[in-house]
Each structure stands twice: as structure tokens, then as C-alpha cells.
Protein backbone atom coordinates (compact mmCIF):
# COMPACT_ATOMS: atom_id res chain seq x y z
CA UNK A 1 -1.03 -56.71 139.24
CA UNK A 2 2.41 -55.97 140.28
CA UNK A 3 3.61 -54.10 142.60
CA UNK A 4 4.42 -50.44 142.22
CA UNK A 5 6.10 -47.32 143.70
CA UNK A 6 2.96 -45.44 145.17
CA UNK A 7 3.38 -41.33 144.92
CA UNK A 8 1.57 -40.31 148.09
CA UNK A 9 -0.76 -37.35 148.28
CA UNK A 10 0.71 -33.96 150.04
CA UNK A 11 -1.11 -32.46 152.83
CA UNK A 12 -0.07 -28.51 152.63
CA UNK A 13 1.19 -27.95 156.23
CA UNK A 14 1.06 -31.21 157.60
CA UNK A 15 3.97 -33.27 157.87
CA UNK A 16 2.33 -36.71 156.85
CA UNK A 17 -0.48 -37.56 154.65
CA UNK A 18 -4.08 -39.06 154.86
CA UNK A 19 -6.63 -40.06 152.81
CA UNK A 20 -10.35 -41.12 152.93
CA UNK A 21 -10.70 -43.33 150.26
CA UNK A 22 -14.69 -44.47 149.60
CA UNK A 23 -15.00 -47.14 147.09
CA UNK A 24 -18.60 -48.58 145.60
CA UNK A 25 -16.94 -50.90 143.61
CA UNK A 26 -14.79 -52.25 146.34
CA UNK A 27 -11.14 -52.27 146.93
CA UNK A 28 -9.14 -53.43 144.32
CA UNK A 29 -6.02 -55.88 144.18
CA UNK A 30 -3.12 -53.29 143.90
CA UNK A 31 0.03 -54.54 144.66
CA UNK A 32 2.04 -51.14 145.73
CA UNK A 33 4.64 -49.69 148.49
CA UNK A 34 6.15 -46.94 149.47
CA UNK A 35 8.61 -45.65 151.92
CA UNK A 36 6.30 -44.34 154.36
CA UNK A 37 4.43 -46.50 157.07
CA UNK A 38 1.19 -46.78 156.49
CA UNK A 39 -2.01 -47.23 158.94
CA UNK A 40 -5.17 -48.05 157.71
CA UNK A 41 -8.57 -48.64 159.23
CA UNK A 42 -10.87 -50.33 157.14
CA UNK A 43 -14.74 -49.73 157.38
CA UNK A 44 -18.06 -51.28 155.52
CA UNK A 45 -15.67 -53.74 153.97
CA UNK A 46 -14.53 -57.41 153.90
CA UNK A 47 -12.37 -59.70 151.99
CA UNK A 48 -8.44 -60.15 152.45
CA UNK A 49 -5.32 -58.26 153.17
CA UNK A 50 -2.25 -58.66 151.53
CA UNK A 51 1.24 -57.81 153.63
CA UNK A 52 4.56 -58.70 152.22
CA UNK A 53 3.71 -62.68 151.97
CA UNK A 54 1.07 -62.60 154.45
CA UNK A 55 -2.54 -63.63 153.52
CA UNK A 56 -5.24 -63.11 155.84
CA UNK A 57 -9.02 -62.20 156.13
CA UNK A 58 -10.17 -58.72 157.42
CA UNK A 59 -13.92 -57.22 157.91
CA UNK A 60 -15.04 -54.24 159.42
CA UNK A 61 -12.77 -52.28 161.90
CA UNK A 62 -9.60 -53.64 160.65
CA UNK A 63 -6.64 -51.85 161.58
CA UNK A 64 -3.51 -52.68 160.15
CA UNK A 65 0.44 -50.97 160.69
CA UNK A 66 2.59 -51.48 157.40
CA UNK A 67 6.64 -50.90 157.46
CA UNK A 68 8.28 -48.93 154.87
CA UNK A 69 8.89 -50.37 151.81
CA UNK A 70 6.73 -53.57 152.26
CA UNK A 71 4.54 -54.49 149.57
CA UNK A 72 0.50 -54.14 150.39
CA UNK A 73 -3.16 -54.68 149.25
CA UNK A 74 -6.46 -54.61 150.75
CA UNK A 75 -9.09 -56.68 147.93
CA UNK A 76 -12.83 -56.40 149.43
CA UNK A 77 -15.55 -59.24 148.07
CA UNK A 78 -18.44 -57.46 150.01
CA UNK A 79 -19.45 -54.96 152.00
CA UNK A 80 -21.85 -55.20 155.12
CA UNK A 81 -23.78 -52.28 154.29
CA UNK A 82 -24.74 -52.56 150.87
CA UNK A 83 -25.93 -48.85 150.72
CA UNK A 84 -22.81 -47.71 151.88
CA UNK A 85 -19.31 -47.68 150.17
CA UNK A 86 -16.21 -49.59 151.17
CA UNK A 87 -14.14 -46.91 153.45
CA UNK A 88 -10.46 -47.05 153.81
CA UNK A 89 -9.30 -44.40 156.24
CA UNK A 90 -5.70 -44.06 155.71
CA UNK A 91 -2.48 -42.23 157.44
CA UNK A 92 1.21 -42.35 156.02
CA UNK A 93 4.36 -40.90 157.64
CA UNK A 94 7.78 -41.46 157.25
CA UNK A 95 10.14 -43.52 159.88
CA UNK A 96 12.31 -40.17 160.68
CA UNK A 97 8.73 -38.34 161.52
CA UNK A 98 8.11 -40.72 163.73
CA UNK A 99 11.35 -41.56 165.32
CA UNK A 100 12.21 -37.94 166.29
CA UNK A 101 8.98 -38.21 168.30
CA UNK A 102 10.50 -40.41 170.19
CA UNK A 103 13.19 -38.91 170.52
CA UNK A 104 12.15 -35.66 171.48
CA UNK A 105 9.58 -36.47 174.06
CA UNK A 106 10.40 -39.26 176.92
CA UNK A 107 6.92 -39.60 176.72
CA UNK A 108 6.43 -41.13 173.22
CA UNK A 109 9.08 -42.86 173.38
CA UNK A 110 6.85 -46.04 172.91
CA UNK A 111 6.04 -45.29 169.48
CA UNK A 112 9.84 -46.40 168.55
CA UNK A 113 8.97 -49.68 169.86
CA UNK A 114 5.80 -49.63 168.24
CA UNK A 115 8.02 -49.19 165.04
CA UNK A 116 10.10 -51.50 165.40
CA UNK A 117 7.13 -54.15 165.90
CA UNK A 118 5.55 -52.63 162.60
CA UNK A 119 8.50 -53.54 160.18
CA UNK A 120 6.36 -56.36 159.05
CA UNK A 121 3.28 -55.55 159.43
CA UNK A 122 0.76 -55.40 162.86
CA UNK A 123 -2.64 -56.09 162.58
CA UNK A 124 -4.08 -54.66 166.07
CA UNK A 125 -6.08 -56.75 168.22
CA UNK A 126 -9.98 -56.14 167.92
CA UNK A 127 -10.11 -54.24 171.55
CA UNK A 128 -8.02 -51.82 170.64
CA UNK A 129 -8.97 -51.08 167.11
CA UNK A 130 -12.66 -50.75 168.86
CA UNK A 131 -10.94 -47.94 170.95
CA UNK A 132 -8.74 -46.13 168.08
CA UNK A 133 -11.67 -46.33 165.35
CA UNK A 134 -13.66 -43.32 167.07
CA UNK A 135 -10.31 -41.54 167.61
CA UNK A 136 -9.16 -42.15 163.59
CA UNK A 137 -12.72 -41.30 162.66
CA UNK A 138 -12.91 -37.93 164.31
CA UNK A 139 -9.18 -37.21 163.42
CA UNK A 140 -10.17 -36.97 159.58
CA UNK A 141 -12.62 -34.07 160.78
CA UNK A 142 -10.05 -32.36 162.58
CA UNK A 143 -8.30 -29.14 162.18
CA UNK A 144 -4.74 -29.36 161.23
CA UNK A 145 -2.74 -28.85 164.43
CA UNK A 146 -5.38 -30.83 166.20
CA UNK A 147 -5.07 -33.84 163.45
CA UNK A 148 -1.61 -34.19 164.68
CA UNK A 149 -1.80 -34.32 168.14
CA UNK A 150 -4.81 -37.04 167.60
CA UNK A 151 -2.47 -39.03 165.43
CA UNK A 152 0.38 -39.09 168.48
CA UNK A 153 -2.20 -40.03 170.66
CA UNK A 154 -3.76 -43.20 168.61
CA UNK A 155 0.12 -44.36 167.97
CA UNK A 156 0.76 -44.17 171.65
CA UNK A 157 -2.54 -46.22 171.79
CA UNK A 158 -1.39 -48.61 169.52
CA UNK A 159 1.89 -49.23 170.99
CA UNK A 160 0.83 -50.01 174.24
CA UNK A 161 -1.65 -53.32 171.99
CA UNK A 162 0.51 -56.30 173.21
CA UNK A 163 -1.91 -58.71 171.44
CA UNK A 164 -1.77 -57.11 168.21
CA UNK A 165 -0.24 -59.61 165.62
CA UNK A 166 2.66 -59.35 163.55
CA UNK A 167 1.72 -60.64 159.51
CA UNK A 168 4.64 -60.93 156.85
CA UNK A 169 7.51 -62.81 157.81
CA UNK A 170 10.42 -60.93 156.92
CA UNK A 171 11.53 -57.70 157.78
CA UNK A 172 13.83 -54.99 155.91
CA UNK A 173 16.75 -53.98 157.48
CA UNK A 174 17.50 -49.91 158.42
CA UNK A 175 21.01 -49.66 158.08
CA UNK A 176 21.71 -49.52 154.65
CA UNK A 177 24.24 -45.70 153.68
CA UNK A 178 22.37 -43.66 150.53
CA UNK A 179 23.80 -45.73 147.33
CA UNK A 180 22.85 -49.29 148.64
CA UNK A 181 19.29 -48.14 149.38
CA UNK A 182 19.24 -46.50 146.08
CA UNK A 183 20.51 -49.82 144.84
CA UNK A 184 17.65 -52.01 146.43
CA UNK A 185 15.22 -49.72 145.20
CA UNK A 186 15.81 -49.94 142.15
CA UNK A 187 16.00 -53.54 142.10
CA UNK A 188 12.60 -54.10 144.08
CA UNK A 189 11.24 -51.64 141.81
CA UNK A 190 11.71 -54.22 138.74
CA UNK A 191 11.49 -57.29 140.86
CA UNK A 192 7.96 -55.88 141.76
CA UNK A 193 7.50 -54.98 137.81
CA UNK A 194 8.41 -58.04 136.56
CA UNK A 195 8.36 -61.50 138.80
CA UNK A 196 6.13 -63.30 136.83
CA UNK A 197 7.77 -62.56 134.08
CA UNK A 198 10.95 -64.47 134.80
CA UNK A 199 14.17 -62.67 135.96
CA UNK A 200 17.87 -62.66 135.16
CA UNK A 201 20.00 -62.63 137.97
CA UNK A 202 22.20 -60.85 135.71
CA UNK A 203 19.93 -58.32 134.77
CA UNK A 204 19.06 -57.52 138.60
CA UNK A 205 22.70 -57.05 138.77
CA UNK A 206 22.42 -54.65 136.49
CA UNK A 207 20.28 -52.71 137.62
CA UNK A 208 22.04 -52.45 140.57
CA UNK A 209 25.57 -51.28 139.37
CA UNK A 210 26.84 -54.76 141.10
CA UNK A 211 28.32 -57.82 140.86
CA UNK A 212 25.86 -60.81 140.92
CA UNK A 213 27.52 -62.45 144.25
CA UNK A 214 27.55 -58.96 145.26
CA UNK A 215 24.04 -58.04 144.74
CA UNK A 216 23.17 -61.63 146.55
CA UNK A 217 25.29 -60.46 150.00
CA UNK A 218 23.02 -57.13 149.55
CA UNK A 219 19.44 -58.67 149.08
CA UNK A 220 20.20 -60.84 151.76
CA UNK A 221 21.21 -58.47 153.94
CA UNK A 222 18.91 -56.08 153.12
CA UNK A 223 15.55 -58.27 152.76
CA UNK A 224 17.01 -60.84 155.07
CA UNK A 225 15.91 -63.33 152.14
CA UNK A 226 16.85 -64.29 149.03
CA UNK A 227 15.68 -63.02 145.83
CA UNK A 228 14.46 -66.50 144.74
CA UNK A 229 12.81 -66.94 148.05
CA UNK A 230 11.43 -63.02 147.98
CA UNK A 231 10.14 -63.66 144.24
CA UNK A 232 7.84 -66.64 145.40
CA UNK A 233 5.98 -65.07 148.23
CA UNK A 234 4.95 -62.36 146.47
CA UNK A 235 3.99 -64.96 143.34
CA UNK A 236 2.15 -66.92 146.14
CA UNK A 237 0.52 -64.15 146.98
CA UNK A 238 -1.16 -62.77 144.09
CA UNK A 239 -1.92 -66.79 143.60
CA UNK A 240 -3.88 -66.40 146.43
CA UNK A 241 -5.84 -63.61 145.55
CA UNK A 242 -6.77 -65.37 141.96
CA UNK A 243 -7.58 -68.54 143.96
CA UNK A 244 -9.95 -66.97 146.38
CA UNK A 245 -11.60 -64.30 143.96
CA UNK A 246 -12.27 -65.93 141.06
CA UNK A 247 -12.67 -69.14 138.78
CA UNK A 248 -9.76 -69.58 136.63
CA UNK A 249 -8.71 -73.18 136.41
CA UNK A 250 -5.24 -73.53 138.66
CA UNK A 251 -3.05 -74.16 135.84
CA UNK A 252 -4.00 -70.95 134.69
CA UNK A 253 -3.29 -69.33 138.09
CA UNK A 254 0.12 -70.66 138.23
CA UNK A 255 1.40 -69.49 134.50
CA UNK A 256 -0.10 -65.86 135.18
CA UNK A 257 1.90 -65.71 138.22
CA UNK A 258 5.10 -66.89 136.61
CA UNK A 259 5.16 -70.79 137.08
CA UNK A 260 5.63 -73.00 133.87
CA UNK A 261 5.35 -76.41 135.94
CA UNK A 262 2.49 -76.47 137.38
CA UNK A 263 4.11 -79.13 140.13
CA UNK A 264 6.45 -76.77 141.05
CA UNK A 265 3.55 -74.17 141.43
CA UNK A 266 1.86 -76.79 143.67
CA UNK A 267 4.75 -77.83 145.98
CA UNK A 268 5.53 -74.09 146.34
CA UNK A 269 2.16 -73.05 147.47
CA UNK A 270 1.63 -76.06 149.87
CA UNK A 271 5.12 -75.09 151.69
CA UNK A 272 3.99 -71.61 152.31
CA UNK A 273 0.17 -72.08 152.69
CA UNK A 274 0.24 -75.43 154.51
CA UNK A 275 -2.21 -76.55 152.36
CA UNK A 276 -2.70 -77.32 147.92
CA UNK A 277 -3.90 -74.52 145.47
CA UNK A 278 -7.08 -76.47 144.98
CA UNK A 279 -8.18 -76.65 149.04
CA UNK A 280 -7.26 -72.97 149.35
CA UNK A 281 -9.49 -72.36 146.65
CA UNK A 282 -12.33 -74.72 148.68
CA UNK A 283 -11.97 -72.21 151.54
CA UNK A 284 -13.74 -69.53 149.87
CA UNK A 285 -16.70 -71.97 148.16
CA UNK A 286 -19.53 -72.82 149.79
């Protein structure tokens, strides 16, 4: 259930990727990310989203903007249609694609702002995802030339959604030169491998070809957050996911996600969730 590296499907001629994903066994808990933003509408399908350290609830017509490099997952528990499957309708494309649209055209210049917003996540308000799903659907039908102008014209949509809401709470920053981003990748790449594992700070220096203190300035800087305080969001997140899907006792919960003290597990959670492992768990009974 970690997180991993996600290779993305090619589109020949297109210069960003979709998908229509159609599920009957629902979605699963997948921890991944990937440098490319990602924009999914979700269709025939409830349960809860997963965004960085965000936790929320999504149903039918949720649309959702992920940054680069920001760990995801959708995990369904039903679907309103039980004859039909879950639907994910999905479009990736890289910061530069998008950016030199801006830059090119006065007129889309929005959709810089609208990246800028999406860093951490946006999850659009229900008015205008009502208005993009028909566009999205019909874009997925589309010929190729015709699937990119339709994708310019739901981003410009989207930016313009002043009530859509922004989910995790920390944000990557851009202006790292090639070797440092190298650098972070790799060490997200094992953080995401391994946190419940336990992890060496000396090991993550490692991996990064750094000093300890000088892996610490880079994290920081980087992830605006440290790697301890990085680590237990995502911990607290797959916590969440065990807690709201399925019966195993707490304890459990909090040594598969890497806690030995299952205080610590419990004073942890409460900080972030506002509320104890075992009335999170109450939320979804009943």
C-alpha cells in the first residue's frame, strides 16, 4: 500500500495522456504519483479520496486537480448503479504543457493561476463539475486535435471555479535546478516505499548523495515540511483508509502503518484528524 512512481500511458500524437478506467470491483487503495497533474472525474462511484494528507468523501461527479508529484488514491465502497462499473475518467499533462499555454496565448493565461491553485490538490465545486462532466465525457469520444482543444477549454472552465476547494496542506516547491530534484526523487521514492517500515535519517541521506543537515535544509525547502512531519500524514492516511474500510482492531491499524506505541498512534491521529482512531472509525458504522 505504498506509494509508487506511476508510468503513465502514451497517447501517439497527443501531447498528454488519458485514460477511461471502468472498474466492477471498485477502485482500489493505490497509493501512487507522478510528475504530471492529474484531473480526474469520477462516475458511478463513492467512497474516499486520498490527496497528499487530505481525507475526504467523494460520490458521483467528483472532479478533482492533483499537482505534480503529490501522492493520490481514489478507494470506492459502492457504486450507485449496481449494473454499472465504477468509471474514472482521467487526463494527465505535465506543468511545462500547460504553462506554455499560458504563455503563448493572453487568453489562457488563467490556466497558470489555475496551476498554481492545483499544487495541492482542488476539488471543484459541484456547479462546475455539473458543467465540465458533459464536456470531459464527450472529450474521451473526440478526435485527436479536437480532444485538445476540449481539454483547453474545460481548464479555462475550471480556472475561472472560485469555490473549488483546495485538499492537502502542503505544497512542493518549483524551483529546485536538475540534481536536487533528482535528489528528492529519489528520496520520496523510498520514503513512499518504505514509511511504515521505519527510516534512517542516515539512510535517506544516502540516498540522496547528502549530508543529513543537508538533506533536512532540502526536504524542507522542497516539501515545505519535514520528513518526520511528511512521514506521518501519509501513515495517517493509509490509517484512515484501514479505519473506514475494514475491521481490523486499531492496534493492528497502527503497527501496519508503522507505529509501535499505539499512544503515539492515537495522539498523532487526533492532531491531524481532530478526532481518535476509534470515532473515525464510528463515522463509517451505522
Amino acid at each position: 500500500m505504498r506509494p509508487f512512481l506511476e508510468t503513465l500511458p502514451t497517447v501517439p500524437g497527443a501531447s498528454w495522456s488519458m485514460l477511461n478506467r471502468r472498474l466492477d470491483d471498485g477502485i482500489p487503495f493505490e497509493w501512487h504519483h507522478h510528475p504530471e497533474y492529474e484531473l480526474t472525474l469520477t462516475l458511478n462511484s463513492k467512497g474516499q479520496r486520498f490527496v497528499g494528507d487530505h481525507v475526504g468523501e467523494y460520490g458521483d461527479g467528483d472532479l478533482v486537480l492533483v499537482g505534480a508529484n503529490l501522492p493520490h488514491t481514489w478507494a470506492s465502497r459502492a457504486r450507485p448503479d449496481p449494473a454499472q462499473p465504477h468509471v474514472a475518467l482521467v487526463m494527465w499533462f505535465r506543468h511545462e504543457w500547460a504553462q506554455a499555454l499560458g504563455e503563448g496565448f493572453a487568453e489562457l493565461r488563467p490556466i497558470a493561476g489555475l496551476l498554481a491553485r492545483a499544487e495541492a490538490g482542488l476539488a471543484f465545486s459541484p456547479q462546475v463539475s455539473e458543467r465540465a462532466r458533459p464536456m470531459i465525457e464527450s472529450l474521451f469520444e473526440a478526435e485527436l486535435a479536437e480532444r485538445f482543444l476540449a481539454l483547453v477549454r474545460v481548464l479555462l472552465l475550471l480556472a475561472g471555479d472560485g469555490d473549488a476547494e483546495p485538499l492537502a496542506s502542503t505544497v512542493a516547491a518549483r524551483d529546485l535546478d536538475r540534481a536536487d530534484r533528482e535528489r528528492i526523487d529519489r528520496v520520496l521514492l523510498h520514503i513512499h516505499t518504505h514509511y511504515a517500515e521505519g527510516l534512517s535519517n542516515g539512510d535517506l541521506a544516502g540516498i540522496a548523495a547528502l549530508s543529513a543537515s543537508g538533506l533536512h535544509r532540502l526536504f524542507r525547502r522542497h516539501m515545505r515540511t519535514s520528513i518526520s512531519d511528511y512521514v506521518m500524514r501519509l501513515r495517517i492516511g493509509e490509517a484512515c483508509m484501514r479505519l473506514s474500510s475494514g475491521d481490523q482492531p486499531i492496534g493492528h491499524v497502527a503497527e501496519a502503518v508503522g507505529y509501535h506505541s499505539l499512544a503515539n498512534f492515537n495522539r498523532q491521529f487526533k492532531a491531524l484528524r481532530g478526532m481518535t482512531p476509534r470515532a473515525y472509525r464510528a463515522l463509517f458504522r451505522g
